[in-house]
C-alpha atoms as a PDB file:
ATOM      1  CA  UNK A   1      11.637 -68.027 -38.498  1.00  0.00           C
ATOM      2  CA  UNK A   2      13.060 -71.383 -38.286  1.00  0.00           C
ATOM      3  CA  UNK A   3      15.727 -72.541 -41.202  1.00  0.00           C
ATOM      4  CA  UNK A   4      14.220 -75.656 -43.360  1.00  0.00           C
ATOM      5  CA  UNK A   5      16.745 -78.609 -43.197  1.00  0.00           C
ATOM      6  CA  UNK A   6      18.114 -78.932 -46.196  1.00  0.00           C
ATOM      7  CA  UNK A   7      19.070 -83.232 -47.303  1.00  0.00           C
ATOM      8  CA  UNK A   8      19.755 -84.548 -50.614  1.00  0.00           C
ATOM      9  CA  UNK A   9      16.807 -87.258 -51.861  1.00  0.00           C
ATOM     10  CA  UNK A  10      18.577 -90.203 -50.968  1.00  0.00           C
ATOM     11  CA  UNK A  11      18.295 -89.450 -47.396  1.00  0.00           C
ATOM     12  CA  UNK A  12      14.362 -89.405 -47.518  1.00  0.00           C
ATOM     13  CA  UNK A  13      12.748 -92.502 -45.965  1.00  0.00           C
ATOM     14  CA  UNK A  14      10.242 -94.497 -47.536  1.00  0.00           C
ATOM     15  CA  UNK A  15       6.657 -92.937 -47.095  1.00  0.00           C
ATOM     16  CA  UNK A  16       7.862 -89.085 -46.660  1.00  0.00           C
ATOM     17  CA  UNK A  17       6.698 -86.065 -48.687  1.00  0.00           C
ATOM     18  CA  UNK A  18       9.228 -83.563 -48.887  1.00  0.00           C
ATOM     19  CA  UNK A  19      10.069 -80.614 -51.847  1.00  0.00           C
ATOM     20  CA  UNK A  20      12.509 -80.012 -54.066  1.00  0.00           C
ATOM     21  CA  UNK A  21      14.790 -77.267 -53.571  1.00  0.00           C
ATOM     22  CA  UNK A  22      17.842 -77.407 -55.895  1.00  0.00           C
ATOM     23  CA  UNK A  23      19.637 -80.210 -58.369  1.00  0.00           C
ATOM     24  CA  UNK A  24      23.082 -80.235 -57.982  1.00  0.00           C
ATOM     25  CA  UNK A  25      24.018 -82.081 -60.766  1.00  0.00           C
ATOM     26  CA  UNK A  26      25.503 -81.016 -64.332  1.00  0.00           C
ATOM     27  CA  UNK A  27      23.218 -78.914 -67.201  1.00  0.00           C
ATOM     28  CA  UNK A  28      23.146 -82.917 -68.971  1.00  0.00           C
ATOM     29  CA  UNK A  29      21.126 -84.099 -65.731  1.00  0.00           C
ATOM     30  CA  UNK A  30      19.462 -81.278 -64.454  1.00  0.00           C
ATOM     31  CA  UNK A  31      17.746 -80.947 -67.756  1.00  0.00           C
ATOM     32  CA  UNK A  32      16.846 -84.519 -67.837  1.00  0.00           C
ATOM     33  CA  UNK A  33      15.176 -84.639 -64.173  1.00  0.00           C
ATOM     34  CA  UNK A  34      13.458 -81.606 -64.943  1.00  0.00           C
ATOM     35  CA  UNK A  35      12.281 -83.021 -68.191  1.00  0.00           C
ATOM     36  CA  UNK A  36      10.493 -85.516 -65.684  1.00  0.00           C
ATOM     37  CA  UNK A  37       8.696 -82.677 -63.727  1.00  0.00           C
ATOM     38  CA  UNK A  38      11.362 -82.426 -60.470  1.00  0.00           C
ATOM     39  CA  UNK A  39      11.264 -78.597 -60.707  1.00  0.00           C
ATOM     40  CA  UNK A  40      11.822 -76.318 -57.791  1.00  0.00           C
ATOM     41  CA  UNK A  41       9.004 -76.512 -54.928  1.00  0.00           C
ATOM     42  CA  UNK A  42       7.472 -79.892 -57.079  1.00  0.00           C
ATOM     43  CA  UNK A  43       6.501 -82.111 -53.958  1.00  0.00           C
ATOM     44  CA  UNK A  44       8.241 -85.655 -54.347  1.00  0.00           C
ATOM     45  CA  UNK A  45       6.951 -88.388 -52.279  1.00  0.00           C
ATOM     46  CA  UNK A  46       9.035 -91.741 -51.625  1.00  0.00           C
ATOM     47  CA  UNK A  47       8.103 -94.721 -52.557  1.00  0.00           C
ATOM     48  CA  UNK A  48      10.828 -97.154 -51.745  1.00  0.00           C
ATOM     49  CA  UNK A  49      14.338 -96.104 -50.961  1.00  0.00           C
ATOM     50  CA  UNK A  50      15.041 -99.822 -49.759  1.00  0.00           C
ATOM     51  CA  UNK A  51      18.812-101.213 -50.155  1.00  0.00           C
ATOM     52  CA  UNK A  52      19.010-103.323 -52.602  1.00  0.00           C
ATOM     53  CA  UNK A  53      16.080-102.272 -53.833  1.00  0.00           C
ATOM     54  CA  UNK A  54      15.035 -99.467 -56.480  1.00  0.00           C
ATOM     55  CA  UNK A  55      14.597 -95.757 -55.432  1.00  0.00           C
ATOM     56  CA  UNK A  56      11.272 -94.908 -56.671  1.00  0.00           C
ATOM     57  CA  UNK A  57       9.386 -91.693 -56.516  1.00  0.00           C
ATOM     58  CA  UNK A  58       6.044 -90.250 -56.843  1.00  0.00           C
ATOM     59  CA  UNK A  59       6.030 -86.737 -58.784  1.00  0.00           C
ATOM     60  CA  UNK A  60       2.786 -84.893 -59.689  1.00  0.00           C
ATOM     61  CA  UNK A  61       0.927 -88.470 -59.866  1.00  0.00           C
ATOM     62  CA  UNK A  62       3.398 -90.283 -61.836  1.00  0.00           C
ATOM     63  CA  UNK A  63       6.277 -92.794 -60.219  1.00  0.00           C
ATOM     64  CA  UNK A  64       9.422 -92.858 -61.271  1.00  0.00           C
ATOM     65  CA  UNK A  65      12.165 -94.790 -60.657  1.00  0.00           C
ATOM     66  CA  UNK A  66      15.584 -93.265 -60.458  1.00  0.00           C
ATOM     67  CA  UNK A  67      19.232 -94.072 -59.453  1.00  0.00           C
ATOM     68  CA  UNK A  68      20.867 -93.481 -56.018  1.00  0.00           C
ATOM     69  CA  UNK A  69      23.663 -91.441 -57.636  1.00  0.00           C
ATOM     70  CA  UNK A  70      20.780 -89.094 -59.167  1.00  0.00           C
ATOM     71  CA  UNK A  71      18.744 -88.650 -55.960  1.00  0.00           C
ATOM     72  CA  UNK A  72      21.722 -87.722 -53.690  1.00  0.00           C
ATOM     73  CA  UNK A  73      22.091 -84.728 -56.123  1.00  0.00           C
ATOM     74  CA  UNK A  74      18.516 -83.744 -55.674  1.00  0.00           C
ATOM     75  CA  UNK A  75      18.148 -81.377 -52.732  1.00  0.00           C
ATOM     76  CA  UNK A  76      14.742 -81.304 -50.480  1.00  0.00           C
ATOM     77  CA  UNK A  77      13.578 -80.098 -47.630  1.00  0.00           C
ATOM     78  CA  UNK A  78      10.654 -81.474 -45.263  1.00  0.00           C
ATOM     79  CA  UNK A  79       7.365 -79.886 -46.750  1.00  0.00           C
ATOM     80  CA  UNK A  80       5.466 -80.389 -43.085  1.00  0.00           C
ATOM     81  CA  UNK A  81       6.733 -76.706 -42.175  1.00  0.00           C
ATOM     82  CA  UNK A  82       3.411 -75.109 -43.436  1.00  0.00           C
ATOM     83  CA  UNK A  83       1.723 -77.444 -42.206  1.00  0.00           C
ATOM     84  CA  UNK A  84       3.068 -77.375 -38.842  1.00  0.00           C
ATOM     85  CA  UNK A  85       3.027 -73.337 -38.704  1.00  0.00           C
ATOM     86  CA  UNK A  86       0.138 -72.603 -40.411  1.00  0.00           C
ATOM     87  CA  UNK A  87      -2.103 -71.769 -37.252  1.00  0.00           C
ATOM     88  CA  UNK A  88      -5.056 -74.105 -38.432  1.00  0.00           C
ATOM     89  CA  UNK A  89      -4.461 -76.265 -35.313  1.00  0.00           C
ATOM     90  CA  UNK A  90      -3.961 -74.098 -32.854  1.00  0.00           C
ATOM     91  CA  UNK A  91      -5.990 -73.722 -29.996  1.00  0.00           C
ATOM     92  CA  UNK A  92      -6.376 -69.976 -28.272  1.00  0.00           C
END
């Protein structure tokens, strides 16, 4: 089994799905992201994570738009795995 690489938020590029794995952050923060639905396994999808520009997220239908500090606290991992391993497109 291969490992799942394992980036905080900040590093996601514009357009990628990827899901949540931890929040590294203190209980003050933690509570507050998961207040608005980043839990554990939650798929995020990124909106814009342009410089200068705002970081903005999609989470379960809903953007939001949150600071670069925050998001390179969030840790994700690429959510393609299943769909890469899952055996639906594989030819015998």
């Amino acid at each position: 089994m291969e490992q799942k690489e394992i980036k905080s938020l900040s590093e996601i590029r514009s357009g990628q799905k990827v899901k949540l794995v931890s929040i590294e952050a203190g209980r003050g923060l933690a509570n507050r992201l998961v207040s608005m639905g980043l839990l554990p396994n939650v798929e995020i999808t990124v909106i814009n994570n342009s410089h200068p520009g705002p970081f903005v997220i999609s989470v379960k239908g809903s953007k939001i738009m949150i600071g670069r500090g925050m998001a390179h606290k969030i840790m994700v991992c690429g959510c393609d795995y299943e769909k890469d391993h899952s055996g639906s497109g594989r030819k015998s």
